[in-house]
N, C-alpha and C. Protein backbone atom coordinates (compact mmCIF):
# COMPACT_ATOMS: atom_id res chain seq x y z
N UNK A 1 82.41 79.04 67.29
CA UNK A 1 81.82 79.12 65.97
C UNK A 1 80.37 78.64 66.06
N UNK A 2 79.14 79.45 65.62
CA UNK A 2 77.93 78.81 65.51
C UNK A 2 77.77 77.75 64.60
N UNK A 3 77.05 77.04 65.14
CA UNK A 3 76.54 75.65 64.41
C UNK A 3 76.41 75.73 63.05
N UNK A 4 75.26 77.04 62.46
CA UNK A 4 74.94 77.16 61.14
C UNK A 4 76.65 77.31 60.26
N UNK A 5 77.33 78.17 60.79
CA UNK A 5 78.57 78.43 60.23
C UNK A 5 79.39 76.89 60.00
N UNK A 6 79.64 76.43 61.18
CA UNK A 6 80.72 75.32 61.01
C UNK A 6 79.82 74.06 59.97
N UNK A 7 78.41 74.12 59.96
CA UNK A 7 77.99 73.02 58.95
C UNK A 7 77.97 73.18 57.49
N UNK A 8 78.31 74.68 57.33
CA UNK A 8 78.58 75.13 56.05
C UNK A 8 80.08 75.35 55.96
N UNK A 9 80.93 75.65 56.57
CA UNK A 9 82.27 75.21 56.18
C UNK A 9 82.64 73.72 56.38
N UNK A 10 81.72 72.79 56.39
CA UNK A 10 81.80 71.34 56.51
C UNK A 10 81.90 70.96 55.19
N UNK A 11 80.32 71.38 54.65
CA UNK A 11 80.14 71.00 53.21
C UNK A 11 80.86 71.59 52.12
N UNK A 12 81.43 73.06 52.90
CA UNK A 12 82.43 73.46 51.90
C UNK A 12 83.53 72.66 51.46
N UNK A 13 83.96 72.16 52.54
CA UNK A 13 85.10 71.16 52.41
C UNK A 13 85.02 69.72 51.84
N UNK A 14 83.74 69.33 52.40
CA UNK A 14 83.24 68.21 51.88
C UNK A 14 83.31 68.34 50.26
N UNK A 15 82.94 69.49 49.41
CA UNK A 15 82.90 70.00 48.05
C UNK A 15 84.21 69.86 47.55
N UNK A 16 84.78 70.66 48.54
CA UNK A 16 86.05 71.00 47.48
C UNK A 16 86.64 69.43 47.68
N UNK A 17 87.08 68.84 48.35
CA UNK A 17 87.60 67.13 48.37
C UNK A 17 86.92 66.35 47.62
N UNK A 18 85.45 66.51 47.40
CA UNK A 18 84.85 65.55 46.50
C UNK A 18 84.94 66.09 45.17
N UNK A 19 85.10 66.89 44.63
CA UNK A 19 85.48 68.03 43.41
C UNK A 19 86.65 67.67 43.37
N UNK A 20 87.67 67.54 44.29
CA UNK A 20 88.85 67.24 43.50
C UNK A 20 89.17 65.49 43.61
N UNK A 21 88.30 64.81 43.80
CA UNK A 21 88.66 63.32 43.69
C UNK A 21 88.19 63.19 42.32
N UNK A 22 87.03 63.88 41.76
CA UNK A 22 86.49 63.32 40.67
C UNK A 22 87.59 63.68 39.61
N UNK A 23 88.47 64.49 39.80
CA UNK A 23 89.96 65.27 38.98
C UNK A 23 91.06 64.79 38.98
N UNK A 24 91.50 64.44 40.26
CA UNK A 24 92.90 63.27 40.15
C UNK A 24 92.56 62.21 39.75
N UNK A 25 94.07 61.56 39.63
CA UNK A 25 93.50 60.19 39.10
C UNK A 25 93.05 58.80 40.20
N UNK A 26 92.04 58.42 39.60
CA UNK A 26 91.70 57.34 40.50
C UNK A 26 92.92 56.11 40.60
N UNK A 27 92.85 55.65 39.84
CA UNK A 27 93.46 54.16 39.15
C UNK A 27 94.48 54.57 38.08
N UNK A 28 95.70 54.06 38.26
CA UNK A 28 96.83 53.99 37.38
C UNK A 28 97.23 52.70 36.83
N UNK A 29 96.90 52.71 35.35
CA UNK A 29 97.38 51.25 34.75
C UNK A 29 98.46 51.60 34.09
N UNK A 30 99.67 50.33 34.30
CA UNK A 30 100.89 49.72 33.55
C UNK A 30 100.45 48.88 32.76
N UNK A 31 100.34 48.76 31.63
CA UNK A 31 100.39 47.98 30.23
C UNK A 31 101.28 46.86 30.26
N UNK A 32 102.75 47.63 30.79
CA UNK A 32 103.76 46.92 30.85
C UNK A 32 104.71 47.04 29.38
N UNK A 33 105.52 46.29 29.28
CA UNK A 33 106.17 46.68 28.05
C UNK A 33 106.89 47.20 27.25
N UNK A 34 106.82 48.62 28.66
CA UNK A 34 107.39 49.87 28.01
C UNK A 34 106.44 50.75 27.46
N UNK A 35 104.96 50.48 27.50
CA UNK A 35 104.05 51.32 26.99
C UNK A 35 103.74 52.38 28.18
N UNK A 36 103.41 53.54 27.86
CA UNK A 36 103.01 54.70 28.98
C UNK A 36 101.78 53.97 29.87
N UNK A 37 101.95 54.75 31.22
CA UNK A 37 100.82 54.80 31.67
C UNK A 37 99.53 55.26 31.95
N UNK A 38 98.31 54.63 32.11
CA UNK A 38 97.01 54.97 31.81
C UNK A 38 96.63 55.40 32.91
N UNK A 39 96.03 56.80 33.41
CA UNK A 39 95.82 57.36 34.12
C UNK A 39 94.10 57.10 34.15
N UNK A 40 93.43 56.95 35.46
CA UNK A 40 91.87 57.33 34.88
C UNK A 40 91.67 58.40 36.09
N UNK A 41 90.96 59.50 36.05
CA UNK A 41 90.40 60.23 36.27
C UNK A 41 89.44 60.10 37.44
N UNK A 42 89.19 60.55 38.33
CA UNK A 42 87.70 59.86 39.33
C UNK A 42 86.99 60.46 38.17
N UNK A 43 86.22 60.72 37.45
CA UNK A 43 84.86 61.19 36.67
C UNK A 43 84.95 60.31 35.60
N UNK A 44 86.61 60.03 35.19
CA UNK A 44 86.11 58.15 33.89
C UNK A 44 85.94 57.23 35.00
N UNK A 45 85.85 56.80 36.27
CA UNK A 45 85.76 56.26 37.05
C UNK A 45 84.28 55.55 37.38
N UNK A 46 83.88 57.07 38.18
CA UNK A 46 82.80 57.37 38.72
C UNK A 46 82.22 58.73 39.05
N UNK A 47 81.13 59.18 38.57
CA UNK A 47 80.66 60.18 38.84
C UNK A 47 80.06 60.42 39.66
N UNK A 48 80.15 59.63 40.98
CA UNK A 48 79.18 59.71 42.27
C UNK A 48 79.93 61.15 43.27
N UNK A 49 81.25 60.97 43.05
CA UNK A 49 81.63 62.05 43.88
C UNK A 49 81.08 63.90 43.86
N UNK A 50 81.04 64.25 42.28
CA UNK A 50 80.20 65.54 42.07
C UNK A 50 79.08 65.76 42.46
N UNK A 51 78.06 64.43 42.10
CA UNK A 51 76.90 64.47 42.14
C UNK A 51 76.28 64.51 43.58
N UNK A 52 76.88 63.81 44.55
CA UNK A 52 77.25 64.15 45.74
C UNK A 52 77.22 65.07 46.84
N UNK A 53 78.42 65.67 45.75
CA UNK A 53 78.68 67.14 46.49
C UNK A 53 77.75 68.11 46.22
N UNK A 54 77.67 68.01 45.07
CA UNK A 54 76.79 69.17 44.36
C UNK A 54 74.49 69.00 45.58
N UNK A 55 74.44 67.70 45.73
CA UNK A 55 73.47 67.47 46.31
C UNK A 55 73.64 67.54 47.90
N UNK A 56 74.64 67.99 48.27
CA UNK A 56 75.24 68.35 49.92
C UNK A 56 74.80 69.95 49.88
N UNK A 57 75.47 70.40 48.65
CA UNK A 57 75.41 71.92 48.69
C UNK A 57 74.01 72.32 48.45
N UNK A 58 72.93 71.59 47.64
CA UNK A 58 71.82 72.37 47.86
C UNK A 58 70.91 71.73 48.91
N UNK A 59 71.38 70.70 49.65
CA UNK A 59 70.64 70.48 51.26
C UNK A 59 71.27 71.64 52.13
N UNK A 60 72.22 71.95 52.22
CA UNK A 60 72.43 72.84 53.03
C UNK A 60 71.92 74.30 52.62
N UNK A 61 71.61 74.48 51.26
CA UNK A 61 71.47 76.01 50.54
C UNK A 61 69.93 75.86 51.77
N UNK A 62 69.14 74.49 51.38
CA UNK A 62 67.84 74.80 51.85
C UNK A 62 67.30 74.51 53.24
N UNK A 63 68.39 74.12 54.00
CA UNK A 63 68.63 74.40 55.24
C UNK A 63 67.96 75.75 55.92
N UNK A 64 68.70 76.66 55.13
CA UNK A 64 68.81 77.92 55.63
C UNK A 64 67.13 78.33 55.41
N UNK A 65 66.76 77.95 54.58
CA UNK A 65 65.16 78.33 54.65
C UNK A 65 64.23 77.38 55.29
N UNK A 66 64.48 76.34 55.80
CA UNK A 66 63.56 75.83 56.23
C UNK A 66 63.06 75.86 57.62
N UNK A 67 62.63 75.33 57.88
CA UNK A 67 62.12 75.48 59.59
C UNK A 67 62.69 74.32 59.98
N UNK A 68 62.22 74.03 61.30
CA UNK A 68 63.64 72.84 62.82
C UNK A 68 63.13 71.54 61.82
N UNK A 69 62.15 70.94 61.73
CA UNK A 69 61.80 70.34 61.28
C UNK A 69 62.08 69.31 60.05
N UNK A 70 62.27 69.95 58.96
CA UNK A 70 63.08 69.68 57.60
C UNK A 70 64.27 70.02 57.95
N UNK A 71 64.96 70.57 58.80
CA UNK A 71 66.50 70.80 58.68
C UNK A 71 66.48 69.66 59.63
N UNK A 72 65.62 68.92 60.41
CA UNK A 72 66.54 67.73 60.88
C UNK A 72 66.40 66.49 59.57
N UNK A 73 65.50 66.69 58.73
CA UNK A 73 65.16 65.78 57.97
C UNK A 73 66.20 66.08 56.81
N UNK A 74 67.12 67.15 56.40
CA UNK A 74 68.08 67.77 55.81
C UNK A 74 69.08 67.19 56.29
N UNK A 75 69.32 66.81 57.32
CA UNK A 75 70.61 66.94 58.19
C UNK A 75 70.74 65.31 57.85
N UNK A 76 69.55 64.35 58.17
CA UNK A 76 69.69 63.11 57.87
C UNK A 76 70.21 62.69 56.24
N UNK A 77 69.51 63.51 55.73
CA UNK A 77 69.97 63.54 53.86
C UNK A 77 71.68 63.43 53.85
N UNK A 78 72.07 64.69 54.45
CA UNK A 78 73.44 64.67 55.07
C UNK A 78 74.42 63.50 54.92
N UNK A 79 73.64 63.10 56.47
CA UNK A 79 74.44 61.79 56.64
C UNK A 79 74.87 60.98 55.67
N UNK A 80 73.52 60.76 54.94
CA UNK A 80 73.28 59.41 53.83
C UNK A 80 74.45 60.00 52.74
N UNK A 81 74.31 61.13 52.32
CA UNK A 81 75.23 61.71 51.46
C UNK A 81 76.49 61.23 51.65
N UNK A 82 76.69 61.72 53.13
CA UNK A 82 78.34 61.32 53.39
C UNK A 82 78.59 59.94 53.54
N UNK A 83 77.96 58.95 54.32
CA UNK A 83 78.37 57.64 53.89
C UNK A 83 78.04 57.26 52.39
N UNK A 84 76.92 57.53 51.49
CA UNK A 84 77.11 57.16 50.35
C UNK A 84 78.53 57.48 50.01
N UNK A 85 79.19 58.72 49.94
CA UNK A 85 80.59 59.03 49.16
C UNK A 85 81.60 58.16 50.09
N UNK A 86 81.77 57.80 51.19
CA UNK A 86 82.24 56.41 51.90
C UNK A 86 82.62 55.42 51.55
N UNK A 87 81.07 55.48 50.75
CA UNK A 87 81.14 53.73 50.36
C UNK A 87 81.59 53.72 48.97
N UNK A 88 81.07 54.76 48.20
CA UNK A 88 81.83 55.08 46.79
C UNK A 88 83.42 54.86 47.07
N UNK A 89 84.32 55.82 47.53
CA UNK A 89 85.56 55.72 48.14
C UNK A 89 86.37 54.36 48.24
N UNK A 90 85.46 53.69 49.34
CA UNK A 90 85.96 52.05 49.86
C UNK A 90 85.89 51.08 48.33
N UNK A 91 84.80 51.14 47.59
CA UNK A 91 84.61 50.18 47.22
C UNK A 91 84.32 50.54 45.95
N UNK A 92 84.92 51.34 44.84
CA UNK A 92 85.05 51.63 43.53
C UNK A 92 86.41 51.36 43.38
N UNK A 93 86.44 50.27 42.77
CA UNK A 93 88.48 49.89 42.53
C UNK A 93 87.94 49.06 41.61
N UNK A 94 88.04 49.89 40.35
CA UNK A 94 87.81 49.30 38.84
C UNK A 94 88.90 47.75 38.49
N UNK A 95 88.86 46.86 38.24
CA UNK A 95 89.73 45.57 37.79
C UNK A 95 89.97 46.59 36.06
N UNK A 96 90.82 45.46 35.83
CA UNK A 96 91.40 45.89 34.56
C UNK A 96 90.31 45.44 33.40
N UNK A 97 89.87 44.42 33.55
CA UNK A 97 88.58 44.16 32.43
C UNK A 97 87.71 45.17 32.67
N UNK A 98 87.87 45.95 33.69
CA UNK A 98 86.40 47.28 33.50
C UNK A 98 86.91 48.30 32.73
N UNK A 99 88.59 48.48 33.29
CA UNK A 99 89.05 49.75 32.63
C UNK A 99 89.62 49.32 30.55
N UNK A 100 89.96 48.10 30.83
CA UNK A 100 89.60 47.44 29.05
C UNK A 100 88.36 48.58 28.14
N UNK A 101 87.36 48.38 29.10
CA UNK A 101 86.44 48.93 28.15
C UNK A 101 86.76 50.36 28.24
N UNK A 102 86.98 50.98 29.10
CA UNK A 102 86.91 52.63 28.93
C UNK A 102 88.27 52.43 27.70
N UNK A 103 89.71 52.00 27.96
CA UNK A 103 90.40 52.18 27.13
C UNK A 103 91.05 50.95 26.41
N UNK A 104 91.00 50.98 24.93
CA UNK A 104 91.58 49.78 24.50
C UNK A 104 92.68 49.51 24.81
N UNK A 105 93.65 49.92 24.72
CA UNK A 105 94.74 49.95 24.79
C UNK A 105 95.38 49.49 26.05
N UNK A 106 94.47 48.67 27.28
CA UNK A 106 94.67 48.05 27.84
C UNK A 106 94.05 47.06 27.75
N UNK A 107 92.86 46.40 26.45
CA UNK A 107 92.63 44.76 26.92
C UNK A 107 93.96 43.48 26.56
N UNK A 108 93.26 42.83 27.07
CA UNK A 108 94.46 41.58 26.97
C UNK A 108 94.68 40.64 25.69
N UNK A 109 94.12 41.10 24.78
CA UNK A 109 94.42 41.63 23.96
C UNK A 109 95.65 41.83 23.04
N UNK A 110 95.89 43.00 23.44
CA UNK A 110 97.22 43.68 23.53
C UNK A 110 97.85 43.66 24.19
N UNK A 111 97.99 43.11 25.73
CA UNK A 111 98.53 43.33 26.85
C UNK A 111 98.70 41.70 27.50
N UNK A 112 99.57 41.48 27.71
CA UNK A 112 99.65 40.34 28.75
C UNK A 112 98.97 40.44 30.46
N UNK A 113 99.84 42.23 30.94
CA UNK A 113 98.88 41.70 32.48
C UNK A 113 99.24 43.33 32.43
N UNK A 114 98.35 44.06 32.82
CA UNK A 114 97.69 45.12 33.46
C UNK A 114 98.01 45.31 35.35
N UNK A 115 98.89 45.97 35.23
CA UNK A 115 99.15 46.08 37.16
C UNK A 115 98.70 47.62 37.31
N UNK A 116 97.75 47.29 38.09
CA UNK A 116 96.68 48.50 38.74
C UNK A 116 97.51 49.05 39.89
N UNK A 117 97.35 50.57 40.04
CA UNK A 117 97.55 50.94 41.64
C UNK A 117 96.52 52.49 41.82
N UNK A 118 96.38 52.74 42.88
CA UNK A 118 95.30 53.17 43.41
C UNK A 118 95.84 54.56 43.81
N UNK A 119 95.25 55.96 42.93
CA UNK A 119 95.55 57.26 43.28
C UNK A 119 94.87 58.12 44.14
N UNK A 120 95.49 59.29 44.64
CA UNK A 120 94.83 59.88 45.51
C UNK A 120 93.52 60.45 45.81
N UNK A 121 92.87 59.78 44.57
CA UNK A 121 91.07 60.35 44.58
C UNK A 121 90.22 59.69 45.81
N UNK A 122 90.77 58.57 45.78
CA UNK A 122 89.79 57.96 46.36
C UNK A 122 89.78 57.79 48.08
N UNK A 123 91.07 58.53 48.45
CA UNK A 123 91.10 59.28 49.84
C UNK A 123 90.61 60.93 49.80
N UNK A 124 90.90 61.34 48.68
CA UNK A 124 90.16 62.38 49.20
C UNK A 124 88.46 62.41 48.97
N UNK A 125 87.80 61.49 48.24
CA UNK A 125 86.71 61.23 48.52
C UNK A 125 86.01 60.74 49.81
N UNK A 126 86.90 60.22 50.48
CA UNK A 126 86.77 59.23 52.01
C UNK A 126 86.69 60.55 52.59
N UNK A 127 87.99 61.81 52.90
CA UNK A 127 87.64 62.49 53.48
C UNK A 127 86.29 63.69 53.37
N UNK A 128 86.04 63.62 52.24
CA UNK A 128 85.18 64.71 51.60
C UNK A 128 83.48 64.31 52.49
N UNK A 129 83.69 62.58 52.10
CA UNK A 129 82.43 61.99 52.35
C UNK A 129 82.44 61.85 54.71
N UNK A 130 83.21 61.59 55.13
CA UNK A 130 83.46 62.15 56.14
C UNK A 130 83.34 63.86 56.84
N UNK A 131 83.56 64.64 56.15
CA UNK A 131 82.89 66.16 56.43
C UNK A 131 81.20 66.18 56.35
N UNK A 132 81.03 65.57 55.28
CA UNK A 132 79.24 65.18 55.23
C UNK A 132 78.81 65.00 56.26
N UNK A 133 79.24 63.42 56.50
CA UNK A 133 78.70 63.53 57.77
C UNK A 133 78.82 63.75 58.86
N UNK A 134 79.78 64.71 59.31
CA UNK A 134 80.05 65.35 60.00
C UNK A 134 78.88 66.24 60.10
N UNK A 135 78.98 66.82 59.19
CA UNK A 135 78.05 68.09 58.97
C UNK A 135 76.94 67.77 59.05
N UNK A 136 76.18 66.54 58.58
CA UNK A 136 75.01 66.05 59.01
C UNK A 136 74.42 65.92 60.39
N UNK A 137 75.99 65.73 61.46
CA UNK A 137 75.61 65.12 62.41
C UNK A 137 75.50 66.69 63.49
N UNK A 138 76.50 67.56 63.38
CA UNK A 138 76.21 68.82 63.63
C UNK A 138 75.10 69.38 63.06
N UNK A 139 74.62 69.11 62.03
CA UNK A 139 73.20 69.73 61.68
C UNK A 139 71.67 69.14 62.45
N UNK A 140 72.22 68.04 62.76
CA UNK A 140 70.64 67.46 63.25
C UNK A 140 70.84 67.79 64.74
N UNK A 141 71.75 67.54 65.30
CA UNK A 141 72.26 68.13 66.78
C UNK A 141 71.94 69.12 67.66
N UNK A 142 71.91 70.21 66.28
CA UNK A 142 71.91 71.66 66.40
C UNK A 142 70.52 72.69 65.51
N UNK A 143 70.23 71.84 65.20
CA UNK A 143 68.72 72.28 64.11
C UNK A 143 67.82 73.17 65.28
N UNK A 144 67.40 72.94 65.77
CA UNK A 144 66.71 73.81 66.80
C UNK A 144 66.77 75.12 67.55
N UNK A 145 68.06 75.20 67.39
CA UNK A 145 69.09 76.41 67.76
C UNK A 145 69.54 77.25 66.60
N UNK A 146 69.01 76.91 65.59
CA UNK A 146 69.25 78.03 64.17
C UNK A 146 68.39 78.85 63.69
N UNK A 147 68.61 79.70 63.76
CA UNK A 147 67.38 80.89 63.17
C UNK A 147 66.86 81.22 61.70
N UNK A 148 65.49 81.47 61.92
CA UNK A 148 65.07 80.73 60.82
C UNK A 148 65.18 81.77 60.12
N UNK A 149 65.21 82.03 58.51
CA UNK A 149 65.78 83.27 57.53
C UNK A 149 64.57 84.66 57.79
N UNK A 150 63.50 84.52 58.02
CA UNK A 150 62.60 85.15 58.50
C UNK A 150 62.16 86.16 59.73
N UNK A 151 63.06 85.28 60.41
CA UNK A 151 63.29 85.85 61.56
C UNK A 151 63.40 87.50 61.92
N UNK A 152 64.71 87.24 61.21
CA UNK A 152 65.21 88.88 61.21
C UNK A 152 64.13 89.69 60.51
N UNK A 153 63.11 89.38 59.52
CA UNK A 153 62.85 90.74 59.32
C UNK A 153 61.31 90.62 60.13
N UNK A 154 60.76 90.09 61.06
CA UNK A 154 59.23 89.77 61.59
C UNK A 154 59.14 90.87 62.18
N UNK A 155 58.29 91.65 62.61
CA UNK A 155 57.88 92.64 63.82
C UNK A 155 58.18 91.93 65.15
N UNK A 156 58.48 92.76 66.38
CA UNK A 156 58.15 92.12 67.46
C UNK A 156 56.15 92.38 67.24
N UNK A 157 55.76 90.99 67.55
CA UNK A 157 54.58 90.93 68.08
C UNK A 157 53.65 91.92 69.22
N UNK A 158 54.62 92.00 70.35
CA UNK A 158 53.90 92.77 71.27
C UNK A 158 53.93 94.28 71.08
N UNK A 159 54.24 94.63 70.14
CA UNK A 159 54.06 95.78 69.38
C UNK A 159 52.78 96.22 68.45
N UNK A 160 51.78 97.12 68.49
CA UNK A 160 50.75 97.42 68.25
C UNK A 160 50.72 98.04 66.97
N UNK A 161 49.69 97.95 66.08
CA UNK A 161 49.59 99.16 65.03
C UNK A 161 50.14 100.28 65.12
N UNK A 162 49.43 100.70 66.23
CA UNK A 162 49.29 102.02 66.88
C UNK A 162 50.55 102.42 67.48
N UNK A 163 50.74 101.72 67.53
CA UNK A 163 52.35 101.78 68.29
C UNK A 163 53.14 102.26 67.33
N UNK A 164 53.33 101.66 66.44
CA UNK A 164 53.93 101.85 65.03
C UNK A 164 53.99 103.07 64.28
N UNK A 165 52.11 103.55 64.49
CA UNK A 165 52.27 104.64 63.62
C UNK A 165 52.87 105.62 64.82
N UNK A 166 52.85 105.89 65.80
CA UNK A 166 53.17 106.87 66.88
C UNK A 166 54.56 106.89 66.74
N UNK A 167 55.50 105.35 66.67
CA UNK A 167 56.91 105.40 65.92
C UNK A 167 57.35 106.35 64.79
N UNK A 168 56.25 105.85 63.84
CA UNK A 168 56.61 106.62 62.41
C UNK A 168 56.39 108.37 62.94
N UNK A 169 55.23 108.90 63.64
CA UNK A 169 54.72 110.25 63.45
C UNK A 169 56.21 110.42 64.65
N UNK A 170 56.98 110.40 65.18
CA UNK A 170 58.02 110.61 65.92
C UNK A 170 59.40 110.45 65.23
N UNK A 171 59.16 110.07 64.07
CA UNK A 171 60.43 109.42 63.26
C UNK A 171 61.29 108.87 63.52
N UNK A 172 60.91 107.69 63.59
CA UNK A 172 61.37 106.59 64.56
C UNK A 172 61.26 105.25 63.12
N UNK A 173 62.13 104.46 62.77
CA UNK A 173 61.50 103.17 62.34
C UNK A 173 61.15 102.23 62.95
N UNK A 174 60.20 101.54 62.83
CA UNK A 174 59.75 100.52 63.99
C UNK A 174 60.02 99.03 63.90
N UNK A 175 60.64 99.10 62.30
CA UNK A 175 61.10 97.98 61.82
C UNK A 175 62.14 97.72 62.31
N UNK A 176 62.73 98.54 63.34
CA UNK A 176 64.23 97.85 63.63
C UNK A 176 64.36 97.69 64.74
């Protein structure tokens, strides 16, 4: 698989895992009591995971146009991307006085004790933020070896005006 390919099915993946952490639920509160349980969302959570992704997908959109240069400086963005969603992952575990405020119906209050447990968002954010940098690290690796969008349509150089038109008066395209 070429480099350009596998760093874009990186971030693809990286997307779709960080897209769906911000959707399941992060954090599940018991009230206790007999009252239902409070589900939160990764996006009542934290919105770092979209924002994230969504900023993975247009480093890589502009990848593709840039020259070796900015795509290694792209590729580092990368990285930072993917350990930022890492560290989001590890270390967003709302206490119950945070989630109090998003919903009443858990302050203490009303509630004697609030028992938290921890849903599948916030692994698939770990993995999402792990493809990043993955993909970061295959991108800076490999930046030099990717062709630049321009490429394909340039003239060969050692090809003459004259050359060209003698192509065309032969009916020939010379563009190809």
């Amino acid at each position: 698989m070429r480099p350009q390919r596998l760093v874009d099915l990186l971030t693809l993946v990286a997307l779709a895992f960080l897209a769906l952490a911000a959707y399941l639920n992060w954090s599940i509160a018991d009230p206790g009591s007999g009252r239902p349980l409070v589900n939160f969302k990764g996006h009542d959570v934290t919105r770092a995971p979209v924002s994230l992704a969504l900023s993975a997908v247009v480093a890589v959109i502009v990848t593709k146009l840039a020259g070796t240069a900015l795509r290694r400086v792209l590729s580092v963005l990368l990285v930072v991307l993917g350990v930022a969603a890492i560290s989001v992952a590890l270390q967003v575990r709302p206490d119950a006085a945070e989630l109090s405020r998003l919903r009443p119906e858990l302050s203490q209050a009303v509630t004697d004790s609030v028992s938290l447990s921890t849903g599948p968002a916030p692994w698939l954010a770990l993995a999402g933020g792990i493809a990043l940098v993955a993909a970061g690290i295959v991108a800076a690796l490999t930046a030099h070896r990717w062709r630049r969008a321009t490429q394909r349509y340039e003239r060969d150089p050692a090809v003459t005006p004259a050359d060209q038109w003698k192509a065309i008066d032969a009916g020939e395209d010379p563009t190809i």
